[in-house]
C-alpha atoms as a PDB file:
ATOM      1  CA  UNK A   1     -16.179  -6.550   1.941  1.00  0.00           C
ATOM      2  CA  UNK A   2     -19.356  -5.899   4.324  1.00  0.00           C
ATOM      3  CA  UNK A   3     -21.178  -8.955   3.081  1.00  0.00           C
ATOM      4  CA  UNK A   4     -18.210 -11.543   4.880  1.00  0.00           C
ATOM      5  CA  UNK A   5     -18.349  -9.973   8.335  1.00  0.00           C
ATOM      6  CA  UNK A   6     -21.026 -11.100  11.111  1.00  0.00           C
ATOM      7  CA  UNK A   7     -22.954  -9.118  13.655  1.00  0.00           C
ATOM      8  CA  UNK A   8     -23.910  -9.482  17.292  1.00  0.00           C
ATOM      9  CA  UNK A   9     -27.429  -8.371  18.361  1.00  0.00           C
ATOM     10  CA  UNK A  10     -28.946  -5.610  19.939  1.00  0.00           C
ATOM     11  CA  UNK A  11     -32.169  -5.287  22.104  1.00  0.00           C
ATOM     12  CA  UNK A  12     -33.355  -4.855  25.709  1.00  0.00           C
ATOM     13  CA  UNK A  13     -33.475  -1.295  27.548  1.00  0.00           C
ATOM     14  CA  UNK A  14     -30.200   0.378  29.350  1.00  0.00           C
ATOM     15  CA  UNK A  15     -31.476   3.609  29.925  1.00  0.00           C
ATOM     16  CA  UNK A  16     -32.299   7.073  27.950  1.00  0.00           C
ATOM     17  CA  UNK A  17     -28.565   8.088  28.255  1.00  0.00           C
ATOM     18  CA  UNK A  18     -24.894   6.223  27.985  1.00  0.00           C
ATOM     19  CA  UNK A  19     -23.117   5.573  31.209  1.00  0.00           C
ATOM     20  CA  UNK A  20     -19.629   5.883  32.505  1.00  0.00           C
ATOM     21  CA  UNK A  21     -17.189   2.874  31.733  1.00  0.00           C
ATOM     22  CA  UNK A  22     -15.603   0.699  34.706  1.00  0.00           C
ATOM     23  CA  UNK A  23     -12.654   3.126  35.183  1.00  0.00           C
ATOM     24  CA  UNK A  24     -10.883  -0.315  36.514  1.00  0.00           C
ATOM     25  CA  UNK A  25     -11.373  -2.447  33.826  1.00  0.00           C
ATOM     26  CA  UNK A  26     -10.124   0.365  31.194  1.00  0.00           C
ATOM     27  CA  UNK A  27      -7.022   1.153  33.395  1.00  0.00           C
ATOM     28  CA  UNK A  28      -6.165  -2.602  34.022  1.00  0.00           C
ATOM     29  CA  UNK A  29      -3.319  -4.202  32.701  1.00  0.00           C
ATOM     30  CA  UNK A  30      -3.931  -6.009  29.928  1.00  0.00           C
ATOM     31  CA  UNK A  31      -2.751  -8.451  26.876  1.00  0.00           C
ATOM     32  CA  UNK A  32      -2.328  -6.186  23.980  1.00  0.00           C
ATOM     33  CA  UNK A  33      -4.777  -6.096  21.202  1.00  0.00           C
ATOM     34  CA  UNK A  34      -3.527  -8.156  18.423  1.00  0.00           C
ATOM     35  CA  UNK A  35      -7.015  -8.022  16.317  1.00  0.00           C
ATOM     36  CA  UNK A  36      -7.648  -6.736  12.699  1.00  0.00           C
ATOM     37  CA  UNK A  37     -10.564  -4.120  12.068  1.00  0.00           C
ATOM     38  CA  UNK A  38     -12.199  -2.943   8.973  1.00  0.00           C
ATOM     39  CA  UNK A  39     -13.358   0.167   8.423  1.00  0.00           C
ATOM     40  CA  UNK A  40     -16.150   1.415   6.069  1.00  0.00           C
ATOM     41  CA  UNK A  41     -17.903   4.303   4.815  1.00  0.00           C
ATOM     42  CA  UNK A  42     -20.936   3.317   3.158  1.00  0.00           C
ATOM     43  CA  UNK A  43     -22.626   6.000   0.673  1.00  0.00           C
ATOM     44  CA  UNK A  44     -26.345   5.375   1.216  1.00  0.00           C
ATOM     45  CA  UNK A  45     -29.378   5.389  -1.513  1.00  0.00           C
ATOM     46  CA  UNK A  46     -31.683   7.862  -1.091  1.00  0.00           C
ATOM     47  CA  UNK A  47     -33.649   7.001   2.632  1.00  0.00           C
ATOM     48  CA  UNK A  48     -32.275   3.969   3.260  1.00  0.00           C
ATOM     49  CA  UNK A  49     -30.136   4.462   6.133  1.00  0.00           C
ATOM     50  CA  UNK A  50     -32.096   3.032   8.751  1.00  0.00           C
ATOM     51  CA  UNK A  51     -32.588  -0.400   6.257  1.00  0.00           C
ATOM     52  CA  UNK A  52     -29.338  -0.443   5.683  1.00  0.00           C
ATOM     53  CA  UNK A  53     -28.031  -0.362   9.159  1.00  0.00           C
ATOM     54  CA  UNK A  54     -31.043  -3.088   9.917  1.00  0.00           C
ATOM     55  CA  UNK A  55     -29.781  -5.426   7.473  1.00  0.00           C
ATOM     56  CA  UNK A  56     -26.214  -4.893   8.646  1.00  0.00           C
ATOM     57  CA  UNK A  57     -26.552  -5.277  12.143  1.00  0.00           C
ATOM     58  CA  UNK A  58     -29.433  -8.424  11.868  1.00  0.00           C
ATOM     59  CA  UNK A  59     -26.611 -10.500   8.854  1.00  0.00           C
ATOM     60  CA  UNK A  60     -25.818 -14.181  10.374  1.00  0.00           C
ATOM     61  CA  UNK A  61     -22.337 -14.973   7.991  1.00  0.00           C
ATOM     62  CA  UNK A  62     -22.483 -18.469   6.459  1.00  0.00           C
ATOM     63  CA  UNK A  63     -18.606 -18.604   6.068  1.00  0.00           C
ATOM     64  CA  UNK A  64     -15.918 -17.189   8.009  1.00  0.00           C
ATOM     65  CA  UNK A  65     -16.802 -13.710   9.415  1.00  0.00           C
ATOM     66  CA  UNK A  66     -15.132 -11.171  11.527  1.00  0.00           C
ATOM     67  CA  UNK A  67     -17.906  -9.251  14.205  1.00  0.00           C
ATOM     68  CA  UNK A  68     -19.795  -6.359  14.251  1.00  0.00           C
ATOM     69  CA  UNK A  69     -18.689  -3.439  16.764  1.00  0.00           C
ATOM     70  CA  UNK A  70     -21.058  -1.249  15.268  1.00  0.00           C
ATOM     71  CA  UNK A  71     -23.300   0.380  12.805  1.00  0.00           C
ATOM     72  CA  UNK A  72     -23.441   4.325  13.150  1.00  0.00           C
ATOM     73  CA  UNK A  73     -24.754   7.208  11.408  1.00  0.00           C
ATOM     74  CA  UNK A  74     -22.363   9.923  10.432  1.00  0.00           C
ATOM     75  CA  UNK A  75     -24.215  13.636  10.836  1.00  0.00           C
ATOM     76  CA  UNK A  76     -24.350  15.292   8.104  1.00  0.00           C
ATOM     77  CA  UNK A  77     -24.053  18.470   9.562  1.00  0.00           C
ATOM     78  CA  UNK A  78     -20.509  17.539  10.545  1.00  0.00           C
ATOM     79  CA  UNK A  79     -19.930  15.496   7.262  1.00  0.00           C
ATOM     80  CA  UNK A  80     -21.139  13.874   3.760  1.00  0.00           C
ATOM     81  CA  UNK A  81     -24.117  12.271   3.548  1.00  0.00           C
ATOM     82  CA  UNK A  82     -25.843   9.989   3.603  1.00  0.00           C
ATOM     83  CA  UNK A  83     -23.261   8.026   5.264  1.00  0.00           C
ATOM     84  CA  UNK A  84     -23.125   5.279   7.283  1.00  0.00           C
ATOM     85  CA  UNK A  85     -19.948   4.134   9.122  1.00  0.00           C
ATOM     86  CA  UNK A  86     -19.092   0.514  10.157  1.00  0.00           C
ATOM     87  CA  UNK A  87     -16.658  -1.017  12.285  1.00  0.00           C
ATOM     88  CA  UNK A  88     -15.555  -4.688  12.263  1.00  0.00           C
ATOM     89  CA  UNK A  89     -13.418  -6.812  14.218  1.00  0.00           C
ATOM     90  CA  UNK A  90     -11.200  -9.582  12.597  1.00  0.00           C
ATOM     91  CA  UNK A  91      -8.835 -12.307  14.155  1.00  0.00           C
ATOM     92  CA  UNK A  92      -5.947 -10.652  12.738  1.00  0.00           C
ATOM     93  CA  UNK A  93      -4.071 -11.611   9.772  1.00  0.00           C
ATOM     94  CA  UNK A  94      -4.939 -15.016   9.420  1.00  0.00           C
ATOM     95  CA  UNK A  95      -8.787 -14.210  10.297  1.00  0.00           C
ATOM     96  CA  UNK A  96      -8.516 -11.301   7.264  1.00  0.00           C
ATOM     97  CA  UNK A  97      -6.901 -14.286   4.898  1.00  0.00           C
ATOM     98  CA  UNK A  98      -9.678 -16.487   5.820  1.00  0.00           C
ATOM     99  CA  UNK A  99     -12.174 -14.029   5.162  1.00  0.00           C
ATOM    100  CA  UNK A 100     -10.564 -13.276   1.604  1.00  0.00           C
ATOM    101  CA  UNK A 101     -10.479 -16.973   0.523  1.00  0.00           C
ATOM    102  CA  UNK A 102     -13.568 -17.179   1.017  1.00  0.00           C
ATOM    103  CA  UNK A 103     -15.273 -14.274  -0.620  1.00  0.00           C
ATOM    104  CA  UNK A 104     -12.688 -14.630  -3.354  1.00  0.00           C
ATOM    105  CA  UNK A 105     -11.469 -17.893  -3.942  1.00  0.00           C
ATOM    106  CA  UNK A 106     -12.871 -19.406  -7.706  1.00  0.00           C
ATOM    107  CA  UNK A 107     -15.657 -21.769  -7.571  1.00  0.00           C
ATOM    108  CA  UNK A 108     -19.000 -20.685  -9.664  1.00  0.00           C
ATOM    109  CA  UNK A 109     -19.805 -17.829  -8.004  1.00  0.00           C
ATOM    110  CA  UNK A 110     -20.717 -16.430  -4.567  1.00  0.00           C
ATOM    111  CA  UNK A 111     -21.228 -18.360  -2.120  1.00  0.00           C
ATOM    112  CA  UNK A 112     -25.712 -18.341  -1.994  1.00  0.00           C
ATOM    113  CA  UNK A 113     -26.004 -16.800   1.463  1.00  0.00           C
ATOM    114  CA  UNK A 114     -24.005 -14.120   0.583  1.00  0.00           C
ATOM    115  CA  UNK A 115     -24.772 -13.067  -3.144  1.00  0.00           C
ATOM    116  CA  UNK A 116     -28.430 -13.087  -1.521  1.00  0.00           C
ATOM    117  CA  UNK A 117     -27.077 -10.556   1.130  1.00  0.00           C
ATOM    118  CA  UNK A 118     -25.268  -8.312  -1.472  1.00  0.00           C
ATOM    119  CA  UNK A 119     -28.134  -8.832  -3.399  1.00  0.00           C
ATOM    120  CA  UNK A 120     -30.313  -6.774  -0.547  1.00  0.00           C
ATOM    121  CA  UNK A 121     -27.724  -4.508   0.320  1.00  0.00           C
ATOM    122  CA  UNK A 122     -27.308  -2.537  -3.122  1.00  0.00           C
ATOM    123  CA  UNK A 123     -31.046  -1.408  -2.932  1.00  0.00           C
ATOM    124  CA  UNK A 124     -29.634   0.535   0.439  1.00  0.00           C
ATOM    125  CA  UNK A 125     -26.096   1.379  -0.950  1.00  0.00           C
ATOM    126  CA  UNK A 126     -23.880   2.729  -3.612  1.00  0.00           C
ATOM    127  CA  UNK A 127     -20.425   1.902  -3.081  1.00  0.00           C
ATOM    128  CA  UNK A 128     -18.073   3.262  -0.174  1.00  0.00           C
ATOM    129  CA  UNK A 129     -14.455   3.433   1.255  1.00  0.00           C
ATOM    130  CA  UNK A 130     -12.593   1.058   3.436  1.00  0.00           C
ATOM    131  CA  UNK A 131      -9.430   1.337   5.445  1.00  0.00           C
ATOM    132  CA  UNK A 132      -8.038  -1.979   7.220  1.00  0.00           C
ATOM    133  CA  UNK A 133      -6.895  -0.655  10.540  1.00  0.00           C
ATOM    134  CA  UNK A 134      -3.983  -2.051  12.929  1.00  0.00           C
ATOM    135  CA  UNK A 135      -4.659  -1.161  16.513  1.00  0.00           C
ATOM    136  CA  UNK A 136      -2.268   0.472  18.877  1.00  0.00           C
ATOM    137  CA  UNK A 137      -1.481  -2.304  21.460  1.00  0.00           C
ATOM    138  CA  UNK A 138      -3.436  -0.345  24.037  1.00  0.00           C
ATOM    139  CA  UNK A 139      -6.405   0.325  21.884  1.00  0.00           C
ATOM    140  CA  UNK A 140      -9.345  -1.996  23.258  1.00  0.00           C
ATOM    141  CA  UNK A 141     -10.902  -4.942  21.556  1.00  0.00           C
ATOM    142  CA  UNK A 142     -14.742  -5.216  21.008  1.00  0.00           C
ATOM    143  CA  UNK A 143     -14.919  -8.115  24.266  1.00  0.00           C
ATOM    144  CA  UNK A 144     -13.210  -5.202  26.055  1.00  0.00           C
ATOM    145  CA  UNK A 145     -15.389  -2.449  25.315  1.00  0.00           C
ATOM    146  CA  UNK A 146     -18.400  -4.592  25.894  1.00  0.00           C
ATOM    147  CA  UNK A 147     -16.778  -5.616  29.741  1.00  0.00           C
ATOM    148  CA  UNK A 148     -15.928  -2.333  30.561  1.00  0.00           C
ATOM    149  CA  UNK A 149     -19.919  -1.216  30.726  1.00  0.00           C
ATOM    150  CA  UNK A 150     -19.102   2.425  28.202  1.00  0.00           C
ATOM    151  CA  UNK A 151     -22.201   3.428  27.216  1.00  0.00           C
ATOM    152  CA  UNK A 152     -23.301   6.792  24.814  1.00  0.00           C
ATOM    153  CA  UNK A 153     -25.108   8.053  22.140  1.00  0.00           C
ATOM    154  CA  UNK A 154     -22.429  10.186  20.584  1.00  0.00           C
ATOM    155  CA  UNK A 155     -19.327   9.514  18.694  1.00  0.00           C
ATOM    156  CA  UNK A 156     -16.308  11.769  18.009  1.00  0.00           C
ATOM    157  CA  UNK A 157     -14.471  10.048  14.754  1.00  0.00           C
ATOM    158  CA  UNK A 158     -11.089  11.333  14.253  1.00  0.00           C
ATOM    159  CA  UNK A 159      -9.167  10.576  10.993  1.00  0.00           C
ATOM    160  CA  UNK A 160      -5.632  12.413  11.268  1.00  0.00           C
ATOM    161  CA  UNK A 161      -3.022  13.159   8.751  1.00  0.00           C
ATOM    162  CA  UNK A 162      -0.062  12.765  10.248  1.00  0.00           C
ATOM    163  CA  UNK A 163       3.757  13.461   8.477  1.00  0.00           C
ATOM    164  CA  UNK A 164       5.260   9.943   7.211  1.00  0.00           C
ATOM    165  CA  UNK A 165       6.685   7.728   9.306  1.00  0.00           C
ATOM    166  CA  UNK A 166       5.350   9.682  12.565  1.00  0.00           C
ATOM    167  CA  UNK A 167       1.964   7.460  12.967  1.00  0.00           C
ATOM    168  CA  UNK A 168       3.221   5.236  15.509  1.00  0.00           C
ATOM    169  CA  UNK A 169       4.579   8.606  17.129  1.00  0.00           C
ATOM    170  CA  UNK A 170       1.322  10.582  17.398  1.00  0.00           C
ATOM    171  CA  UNK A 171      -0.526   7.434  18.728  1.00  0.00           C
ATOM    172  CA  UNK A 172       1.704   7.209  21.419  1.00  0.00           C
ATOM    173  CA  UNK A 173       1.116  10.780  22.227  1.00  0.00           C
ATOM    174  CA  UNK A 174      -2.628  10.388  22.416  1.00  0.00           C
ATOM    175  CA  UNK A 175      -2.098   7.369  25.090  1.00  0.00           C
ATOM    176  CA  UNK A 176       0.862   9.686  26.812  1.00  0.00           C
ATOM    177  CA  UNK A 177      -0.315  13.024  26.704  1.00  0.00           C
ATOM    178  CA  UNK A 178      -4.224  13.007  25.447  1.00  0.00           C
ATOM    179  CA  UNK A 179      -5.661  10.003  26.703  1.00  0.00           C
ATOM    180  CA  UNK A 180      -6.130  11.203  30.687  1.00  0.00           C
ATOM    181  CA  UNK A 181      -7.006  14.531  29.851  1.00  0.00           C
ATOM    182  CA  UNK A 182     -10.008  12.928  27.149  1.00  0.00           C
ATOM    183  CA  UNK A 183     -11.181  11.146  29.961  1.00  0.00           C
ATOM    184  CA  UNK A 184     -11.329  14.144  32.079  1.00  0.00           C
ATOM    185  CA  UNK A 185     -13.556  15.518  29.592  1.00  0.00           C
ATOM    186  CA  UNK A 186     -15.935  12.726  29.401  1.00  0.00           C
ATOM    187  CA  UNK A 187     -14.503  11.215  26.711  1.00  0.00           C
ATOM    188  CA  UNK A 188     -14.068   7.071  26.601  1.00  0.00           C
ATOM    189  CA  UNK A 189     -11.895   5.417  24.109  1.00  0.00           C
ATOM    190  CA  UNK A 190     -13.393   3.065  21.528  1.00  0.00           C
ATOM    191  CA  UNK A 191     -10.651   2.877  19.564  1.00  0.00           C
ATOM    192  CA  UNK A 192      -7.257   4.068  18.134  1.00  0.00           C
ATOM    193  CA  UNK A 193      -5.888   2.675  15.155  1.00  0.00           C
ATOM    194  CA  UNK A 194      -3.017   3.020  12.195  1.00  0.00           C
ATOM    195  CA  UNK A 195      -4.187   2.454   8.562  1.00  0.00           C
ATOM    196  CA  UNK A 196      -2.580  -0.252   6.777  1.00  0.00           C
ATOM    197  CA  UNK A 197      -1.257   0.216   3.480  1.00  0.00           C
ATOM    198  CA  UNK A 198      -0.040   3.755   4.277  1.00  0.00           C
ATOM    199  CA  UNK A 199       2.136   5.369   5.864  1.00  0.00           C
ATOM    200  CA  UNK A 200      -0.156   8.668   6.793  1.00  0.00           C
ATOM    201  CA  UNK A 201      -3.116   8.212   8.692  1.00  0.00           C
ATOM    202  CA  UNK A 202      -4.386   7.083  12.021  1.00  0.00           C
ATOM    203  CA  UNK A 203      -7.840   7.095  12.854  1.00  0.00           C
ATOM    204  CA  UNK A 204      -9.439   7.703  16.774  1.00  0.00           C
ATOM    205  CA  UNK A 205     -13.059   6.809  17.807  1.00  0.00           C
ATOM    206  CA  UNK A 206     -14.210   8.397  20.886  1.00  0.00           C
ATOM    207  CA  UNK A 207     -17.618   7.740  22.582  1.00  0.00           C
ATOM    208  CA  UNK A 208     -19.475  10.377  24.625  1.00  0.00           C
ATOM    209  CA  UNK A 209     -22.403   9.365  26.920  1.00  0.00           C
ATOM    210  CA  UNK A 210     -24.960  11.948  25.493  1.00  0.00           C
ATOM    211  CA  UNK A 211     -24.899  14.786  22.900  1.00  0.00           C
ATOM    212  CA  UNK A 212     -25.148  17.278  25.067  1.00  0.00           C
ATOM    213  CA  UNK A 213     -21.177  16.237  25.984  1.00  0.00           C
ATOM    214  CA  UNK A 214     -20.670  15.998  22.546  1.00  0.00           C
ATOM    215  CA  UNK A 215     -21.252  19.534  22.017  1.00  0.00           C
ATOM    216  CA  UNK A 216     -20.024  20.747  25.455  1.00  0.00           C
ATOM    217  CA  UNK A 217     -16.704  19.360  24.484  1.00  0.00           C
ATOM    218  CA  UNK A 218     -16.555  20.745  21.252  1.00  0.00           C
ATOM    219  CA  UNK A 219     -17.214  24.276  22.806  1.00  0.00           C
ATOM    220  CA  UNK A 220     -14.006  24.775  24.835  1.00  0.00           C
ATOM    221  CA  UNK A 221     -11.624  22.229  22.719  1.00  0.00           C
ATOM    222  CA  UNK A 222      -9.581  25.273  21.614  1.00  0.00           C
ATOM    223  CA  UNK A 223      -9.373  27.580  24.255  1.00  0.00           C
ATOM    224  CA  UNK A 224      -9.733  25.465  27.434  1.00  0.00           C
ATOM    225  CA  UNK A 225      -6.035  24.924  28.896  1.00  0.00           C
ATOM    226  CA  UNK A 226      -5.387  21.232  28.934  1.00  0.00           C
ATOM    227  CA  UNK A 227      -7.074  21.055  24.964  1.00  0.00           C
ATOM    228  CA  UNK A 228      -5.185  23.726  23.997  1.00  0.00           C
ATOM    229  CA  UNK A 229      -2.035  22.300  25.052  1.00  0.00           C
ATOM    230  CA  UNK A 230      -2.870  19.073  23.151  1.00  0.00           C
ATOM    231  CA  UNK A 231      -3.741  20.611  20.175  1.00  0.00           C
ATOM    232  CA  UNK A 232      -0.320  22.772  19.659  1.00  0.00           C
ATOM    233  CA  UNK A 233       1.670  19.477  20.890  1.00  0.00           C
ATOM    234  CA  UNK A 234      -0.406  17.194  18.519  1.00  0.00           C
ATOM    235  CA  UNK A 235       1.001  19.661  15.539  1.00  0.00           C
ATOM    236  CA  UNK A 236       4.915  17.715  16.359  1.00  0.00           C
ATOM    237  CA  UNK A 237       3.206  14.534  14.818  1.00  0.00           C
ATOM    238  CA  UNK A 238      -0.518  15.368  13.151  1.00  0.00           C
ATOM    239  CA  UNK A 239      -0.346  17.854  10.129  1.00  0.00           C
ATOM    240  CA  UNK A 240      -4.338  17.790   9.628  1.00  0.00           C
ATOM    241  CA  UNK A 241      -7.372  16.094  10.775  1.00  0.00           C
ATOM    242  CA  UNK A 242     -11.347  15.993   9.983  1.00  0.00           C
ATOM    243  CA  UNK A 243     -13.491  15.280  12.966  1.00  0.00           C
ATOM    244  CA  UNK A 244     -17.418  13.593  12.402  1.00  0.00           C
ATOM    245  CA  UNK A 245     -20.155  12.900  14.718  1.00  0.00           C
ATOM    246  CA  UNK A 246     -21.334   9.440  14.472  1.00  0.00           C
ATOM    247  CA  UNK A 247     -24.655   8.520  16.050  1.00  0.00           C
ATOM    248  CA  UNK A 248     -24.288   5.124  16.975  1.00  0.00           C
ATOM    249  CA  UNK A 249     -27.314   2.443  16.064  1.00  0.00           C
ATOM    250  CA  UNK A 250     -28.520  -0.192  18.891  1.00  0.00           C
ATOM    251  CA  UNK A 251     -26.127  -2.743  16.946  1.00  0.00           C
ATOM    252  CA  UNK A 252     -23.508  -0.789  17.980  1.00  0.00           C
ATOM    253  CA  UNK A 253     -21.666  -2.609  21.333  1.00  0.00           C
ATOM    254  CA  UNK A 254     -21.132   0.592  23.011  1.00  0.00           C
ATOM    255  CA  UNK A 255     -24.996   1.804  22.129  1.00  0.00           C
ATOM    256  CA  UNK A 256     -27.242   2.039  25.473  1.00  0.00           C
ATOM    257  CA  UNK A 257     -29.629  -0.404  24.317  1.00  0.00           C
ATOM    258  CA  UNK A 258     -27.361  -2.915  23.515  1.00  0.00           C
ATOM    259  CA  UNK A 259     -27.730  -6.313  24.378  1.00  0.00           C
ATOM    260  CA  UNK A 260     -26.186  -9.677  23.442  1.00  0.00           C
ATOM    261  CA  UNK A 261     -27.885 -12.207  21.283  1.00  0.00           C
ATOM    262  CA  UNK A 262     -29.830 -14.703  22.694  1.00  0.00           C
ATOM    263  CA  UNK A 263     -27.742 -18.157  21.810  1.00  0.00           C
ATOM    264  CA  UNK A 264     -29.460 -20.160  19.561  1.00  0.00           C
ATOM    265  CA  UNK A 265     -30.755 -23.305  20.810  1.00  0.00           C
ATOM    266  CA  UNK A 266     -29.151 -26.530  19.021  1.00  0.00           C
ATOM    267  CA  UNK A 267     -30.998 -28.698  16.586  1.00  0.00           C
ATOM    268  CA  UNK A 268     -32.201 -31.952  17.908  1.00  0.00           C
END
């Protein structure tokens, strides 16, 4: 479903490295997040990552259209690849219905804008995997992230088996138990979601300000103290998980350079 959804710029200069969110805007209060988010995994043709991601983040939808939160690059020395991952952000159910009326309602064909844009994409892509996702009420939407000022050029991706029914469970345990200690490790949350249409799997996105964290949290996450003790308690909910570093692109929100689209001037 990539060619429905709509992205939101990138440009401008932030700095070499990511920078620490607004502790108060992340801690706040706040309304929970009542959004929609889809999920891919794009396999990628050959080289054509970077065109890919381009074409991706640059798309202006001509129907309805959820928004970009980003484009990243999964490593492929943590992963399969070539992979790209995307991440977008829907008006909940009734934004997701919108979008599937229009991409699959009859009428002769797809709509022109995007067949042309599906068009382009398959000299980039493959095929892929998508999950719809259902945020935990405290996860943060992509108007949050942006506020908050989290920066970085590394992503921890998290997709966690967990026994049936026990989801909701383990989610609350990363907010209770995981959450504050993350965050003492230089860890920000971009997200923490439950995947619809089972009954197994949440998935956690992470963002790290450089890769240098990346890596100096990966050292000690099983034998420093406080990750230790999550790990053993995370085994009362979470019966596997598989980890990927995801290297975000500058149409990713959360990516240093980052900036918001210039707003197009009307037509006289």
């Amino acid at each position: 479903m990539p060619g429905a959804y709509e992205s939101r710029g990138a440009g401008g200069k932030n700095g070499r490295h990511g920078r620490k969110p607004d502790a108060s805007r992340l801690e706040a209060p706040r309304v929970a997040n009542t959004k929609l988010y889809l999920h891919e995994t794009i396999r990628i043709v050959g080289t054509g990552s970077e065109a890919y991601k381009r074409h991706t983040g640059e798309r202006r939808p001509s129907g309805p259209a959820g928004v970009l939160v980003g484009t990243w690059q999964q490593s492929g020395s943590t992963g399969a690849w070539p992979r790209v991952v995307n991440l977008w952000e829907m008006d909940g159910w009734d934004g997701w219905t919108e979008i599937l009326e229009y991409q699959y309602t009859p009428r002769a064909g797809q709509p022109p804008a995007l067949r042309k844009w599906w068009t382009e994409a398959t000299k980039y892509r493959s095929g892929g995997f998508d999950r719809i996702l259902e945020p935990a009420p405290w996860s943060p939407t992509r108007d949050e992230l942006i506020a908050s000022g989290a920066r970085g050029r590394a992503f921890l991706q998290e997709i966690a088996t967990c026994a049936p029914g026990r989801v909701d469970d383990y989610l609350d345990a990363v907010q209770r138990d995981w959450l504050p200690v993350a965050r003492g490790r230089g860890l920000t949350l971009a997200g923490a979601w439950r995947t619809a249409m089972r009954d197994t799997e949440a998935v956690l996105l992470w963002c790290l300000p450089t890769l240098a964290d990346f890596t100096r949290h990966l050292r000690d996450a099983r034998t420093a103290p406080e990750a230790r003790t999550w790990l053993d308690h995370a085994r009362a909910w979470r019966t596997d998980y598989r980890e990927t570093l995801l290297i975000p692109s500058v149409w990713c929100v959360m990516h240093p350079d980052w900036r918001p689209p210039r707003r197009r001037r009307p037509s006289r």
